[in-house]
C-alpha atoms as a PDB file:
ATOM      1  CA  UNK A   1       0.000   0.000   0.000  1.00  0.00           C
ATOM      2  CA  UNK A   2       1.389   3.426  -1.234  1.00  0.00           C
ATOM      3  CA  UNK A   3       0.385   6.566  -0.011  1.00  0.00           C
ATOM      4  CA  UNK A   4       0.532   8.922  -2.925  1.00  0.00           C
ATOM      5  CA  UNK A   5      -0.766  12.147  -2.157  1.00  0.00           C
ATOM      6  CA  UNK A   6      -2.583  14.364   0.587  1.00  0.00           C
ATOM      7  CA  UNK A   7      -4.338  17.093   0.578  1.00  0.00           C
ATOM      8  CA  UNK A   8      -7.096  19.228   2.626  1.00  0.00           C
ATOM      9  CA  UNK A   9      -9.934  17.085   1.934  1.00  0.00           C
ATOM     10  CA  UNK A  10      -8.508  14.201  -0.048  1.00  0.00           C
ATOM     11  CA  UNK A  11      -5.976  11.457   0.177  1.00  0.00           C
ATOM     12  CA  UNK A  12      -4.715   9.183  -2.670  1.00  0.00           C
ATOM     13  CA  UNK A  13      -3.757   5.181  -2.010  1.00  0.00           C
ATOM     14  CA  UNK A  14      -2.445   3.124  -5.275  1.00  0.00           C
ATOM     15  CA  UNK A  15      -3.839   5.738  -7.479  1.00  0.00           C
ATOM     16  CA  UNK A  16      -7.776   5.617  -5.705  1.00  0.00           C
ATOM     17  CA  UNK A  17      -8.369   9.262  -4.413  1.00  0.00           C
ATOM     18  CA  UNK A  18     -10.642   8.532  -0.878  1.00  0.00           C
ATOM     19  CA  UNK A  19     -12.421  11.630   0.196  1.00  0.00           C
ATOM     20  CA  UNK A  20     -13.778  10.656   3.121  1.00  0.00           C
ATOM     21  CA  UNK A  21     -11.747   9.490   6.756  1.00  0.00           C
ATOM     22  CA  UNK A  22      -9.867   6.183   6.294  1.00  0.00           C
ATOM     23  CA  UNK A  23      -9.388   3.120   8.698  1.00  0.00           C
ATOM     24  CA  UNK A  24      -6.697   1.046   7.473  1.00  0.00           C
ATOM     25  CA  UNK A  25      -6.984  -2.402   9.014  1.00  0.00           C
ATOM     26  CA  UNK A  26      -4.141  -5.198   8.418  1.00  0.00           C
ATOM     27  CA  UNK A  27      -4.003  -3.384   4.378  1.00  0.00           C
ATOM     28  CA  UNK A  28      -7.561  -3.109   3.828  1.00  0.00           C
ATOM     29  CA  UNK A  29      -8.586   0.242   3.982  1.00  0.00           C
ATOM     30  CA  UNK A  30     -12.710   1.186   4.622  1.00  0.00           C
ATOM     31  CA  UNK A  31     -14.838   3.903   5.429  1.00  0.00           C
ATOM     32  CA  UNK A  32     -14.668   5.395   9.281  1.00  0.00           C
ATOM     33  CA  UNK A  33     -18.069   5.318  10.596  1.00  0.00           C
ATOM     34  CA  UNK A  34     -18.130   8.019  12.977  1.00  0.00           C
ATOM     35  CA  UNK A  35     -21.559   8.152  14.046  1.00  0.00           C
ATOM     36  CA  UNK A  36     -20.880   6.249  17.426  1.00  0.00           C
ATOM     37  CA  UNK A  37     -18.703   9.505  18.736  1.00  0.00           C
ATOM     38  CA  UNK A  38     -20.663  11.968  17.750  1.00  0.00           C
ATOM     39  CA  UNK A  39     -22.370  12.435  21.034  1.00  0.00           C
ATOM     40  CA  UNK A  40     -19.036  14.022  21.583  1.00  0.00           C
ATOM     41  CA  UNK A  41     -18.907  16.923  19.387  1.00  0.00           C
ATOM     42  CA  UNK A  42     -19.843  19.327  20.890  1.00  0.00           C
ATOM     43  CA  UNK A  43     -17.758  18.926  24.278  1.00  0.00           C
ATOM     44  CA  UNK A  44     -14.997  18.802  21.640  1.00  0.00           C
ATOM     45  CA  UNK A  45     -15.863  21.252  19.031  1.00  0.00           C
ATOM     46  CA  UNK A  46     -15.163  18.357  16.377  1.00  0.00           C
ATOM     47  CA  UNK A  47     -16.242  14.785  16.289  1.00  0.00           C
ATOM     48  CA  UNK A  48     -13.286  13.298  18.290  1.00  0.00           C
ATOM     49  CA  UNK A  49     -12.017   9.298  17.836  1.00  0.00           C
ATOM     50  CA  UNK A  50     -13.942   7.558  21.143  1.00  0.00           C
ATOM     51  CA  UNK A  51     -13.306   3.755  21.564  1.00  0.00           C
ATOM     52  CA  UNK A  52     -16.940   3.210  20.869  1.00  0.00           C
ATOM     53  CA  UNK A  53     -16.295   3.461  16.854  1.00  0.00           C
ATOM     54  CA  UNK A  54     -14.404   0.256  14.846  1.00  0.00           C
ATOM     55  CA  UNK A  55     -10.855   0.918  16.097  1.00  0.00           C
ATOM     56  CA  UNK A  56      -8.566  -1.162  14.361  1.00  0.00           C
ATOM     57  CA  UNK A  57      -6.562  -2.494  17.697  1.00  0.00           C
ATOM     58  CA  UNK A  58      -4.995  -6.032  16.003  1.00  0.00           C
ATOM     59  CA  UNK A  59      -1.729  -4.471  15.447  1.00  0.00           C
ATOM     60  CA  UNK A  60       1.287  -3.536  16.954  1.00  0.00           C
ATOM     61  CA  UNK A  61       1.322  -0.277  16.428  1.00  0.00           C
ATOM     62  CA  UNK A  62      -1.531   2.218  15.756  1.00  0.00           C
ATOM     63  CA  UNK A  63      -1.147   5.207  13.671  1.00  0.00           C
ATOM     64  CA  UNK A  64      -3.824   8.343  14.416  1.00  0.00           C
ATOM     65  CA  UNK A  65      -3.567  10.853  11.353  1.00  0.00           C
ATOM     66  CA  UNK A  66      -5.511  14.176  12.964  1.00  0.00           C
ATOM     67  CA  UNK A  67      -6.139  15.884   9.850  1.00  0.00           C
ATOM     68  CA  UNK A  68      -4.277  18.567   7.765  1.00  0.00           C
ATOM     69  CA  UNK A  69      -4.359  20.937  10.812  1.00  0.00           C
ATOM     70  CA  UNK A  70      -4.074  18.306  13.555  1.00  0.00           C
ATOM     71  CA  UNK A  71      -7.505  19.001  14.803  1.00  0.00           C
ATOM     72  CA  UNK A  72      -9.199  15.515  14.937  1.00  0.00           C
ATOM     73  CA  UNK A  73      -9.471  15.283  18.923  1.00  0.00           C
ATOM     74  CA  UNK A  74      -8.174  11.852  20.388  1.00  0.00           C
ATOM     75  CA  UNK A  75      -9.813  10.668  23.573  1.00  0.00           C
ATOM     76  CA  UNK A  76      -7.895   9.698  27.051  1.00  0.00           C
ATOM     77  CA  UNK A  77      -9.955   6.526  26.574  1.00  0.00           C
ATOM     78  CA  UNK A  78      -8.470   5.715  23.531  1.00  0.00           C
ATOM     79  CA  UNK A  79      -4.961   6.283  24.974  1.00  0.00           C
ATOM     80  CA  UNK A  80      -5.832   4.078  27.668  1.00  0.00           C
ATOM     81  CA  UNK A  81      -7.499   1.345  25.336  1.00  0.00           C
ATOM     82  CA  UNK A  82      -4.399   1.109  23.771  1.00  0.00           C
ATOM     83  CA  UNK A  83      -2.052   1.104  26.917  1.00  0.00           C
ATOM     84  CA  UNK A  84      -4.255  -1.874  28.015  1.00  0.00           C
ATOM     85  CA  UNK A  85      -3.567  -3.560  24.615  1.00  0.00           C
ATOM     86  CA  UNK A  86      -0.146  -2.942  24.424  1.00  0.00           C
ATOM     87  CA  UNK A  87      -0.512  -1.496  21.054  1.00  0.00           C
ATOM     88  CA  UNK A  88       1.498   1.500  20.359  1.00  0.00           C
ATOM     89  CA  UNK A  89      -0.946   4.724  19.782  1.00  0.00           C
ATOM     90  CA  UNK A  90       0.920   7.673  17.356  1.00  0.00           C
ATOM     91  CA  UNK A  91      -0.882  10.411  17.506  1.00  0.00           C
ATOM     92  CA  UNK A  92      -0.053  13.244  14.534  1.00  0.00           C
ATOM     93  CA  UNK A  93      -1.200  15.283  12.108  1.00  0.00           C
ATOM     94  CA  UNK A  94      -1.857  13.252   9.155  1.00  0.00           C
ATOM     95  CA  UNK A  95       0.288  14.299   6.615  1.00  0.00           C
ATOM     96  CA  UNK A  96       3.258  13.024   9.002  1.00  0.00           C
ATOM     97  CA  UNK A  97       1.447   9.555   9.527  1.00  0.00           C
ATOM     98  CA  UNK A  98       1.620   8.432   6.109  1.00  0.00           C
ATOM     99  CA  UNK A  99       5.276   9.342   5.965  1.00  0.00           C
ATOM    100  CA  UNK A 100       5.141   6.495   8.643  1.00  0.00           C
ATOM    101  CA  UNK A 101       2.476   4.255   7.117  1.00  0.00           C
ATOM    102  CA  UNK A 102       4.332   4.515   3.846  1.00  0.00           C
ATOM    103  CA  UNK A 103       7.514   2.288   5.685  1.00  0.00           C
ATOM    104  CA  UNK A 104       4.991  -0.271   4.978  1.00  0.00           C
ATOM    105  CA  UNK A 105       4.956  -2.047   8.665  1.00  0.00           C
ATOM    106  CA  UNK A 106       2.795  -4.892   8.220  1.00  0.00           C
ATOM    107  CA  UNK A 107       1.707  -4.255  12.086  1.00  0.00           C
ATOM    108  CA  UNK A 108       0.440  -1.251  11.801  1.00  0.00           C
ATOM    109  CA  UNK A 109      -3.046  -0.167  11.045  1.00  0.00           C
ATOM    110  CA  UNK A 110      -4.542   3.590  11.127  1.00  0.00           C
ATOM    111  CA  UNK A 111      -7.200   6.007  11.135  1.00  0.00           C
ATOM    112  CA  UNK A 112      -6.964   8.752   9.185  1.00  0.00           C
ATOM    113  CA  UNK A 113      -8.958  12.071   9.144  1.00  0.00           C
ATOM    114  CA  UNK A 114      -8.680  14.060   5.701  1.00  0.00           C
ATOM    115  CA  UNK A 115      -9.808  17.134   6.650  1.00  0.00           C
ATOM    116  CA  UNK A 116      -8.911  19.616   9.258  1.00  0.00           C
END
């Protein structure tokens, strides 16, 4: 899986442009369904990542891209989820998390917010 281009809005993965957020689970990549945190919006002032959507946890290592500007709020809970899986959480803006997803680590899945 190459990650080709990013920008506001858009990402492009072996030449398919997704504009919508990605989860990227053991190389297949789907939709993130989002509806489950957004009871959360508006104590975050954004629809954050809860551990009550589809997290993709059977990895090693996951990768949280938070959007062109870094906005995409994580939750403690996630960062505790994670902790209690011993799966390494990487939390950055997502135009630095494909420059990390693009080493092509077989244990490592992601979530990936296109916008903001």
């Amino acid at each position: 899986m190459h990650f080709e281009k990013f920008s506001f809005g858009s990402m492009q993965i072996d030449g398919r442009v997704y504009d919508f957020d990605l989860v990227i689970d053991r190389g297949e990549i789907r939709n993130r369904k989002k509806k489950a945190s957004k009871r959360y919006r508006d104590a975050y002032g954004h629809t954050p990542l809860s551990v009550e959507e589809d997290i993709p946890w059977r990895c090693r290592r996951l990768v949280v891209g938070t959007g062109a500007k870094g906005r995409l709020p994580v939750m403690p809970e996630v960062e505790k989820d994670a902790q209690r899986r011993e799966v390494e959480l990487v939390v950055l803006p997502t135009k630095d998390a494909i420059v990390i997803l693009n080493r092509g680590d077989l244990h490592t899945n992601a979530v990936l917010h296109v916008t903001c």
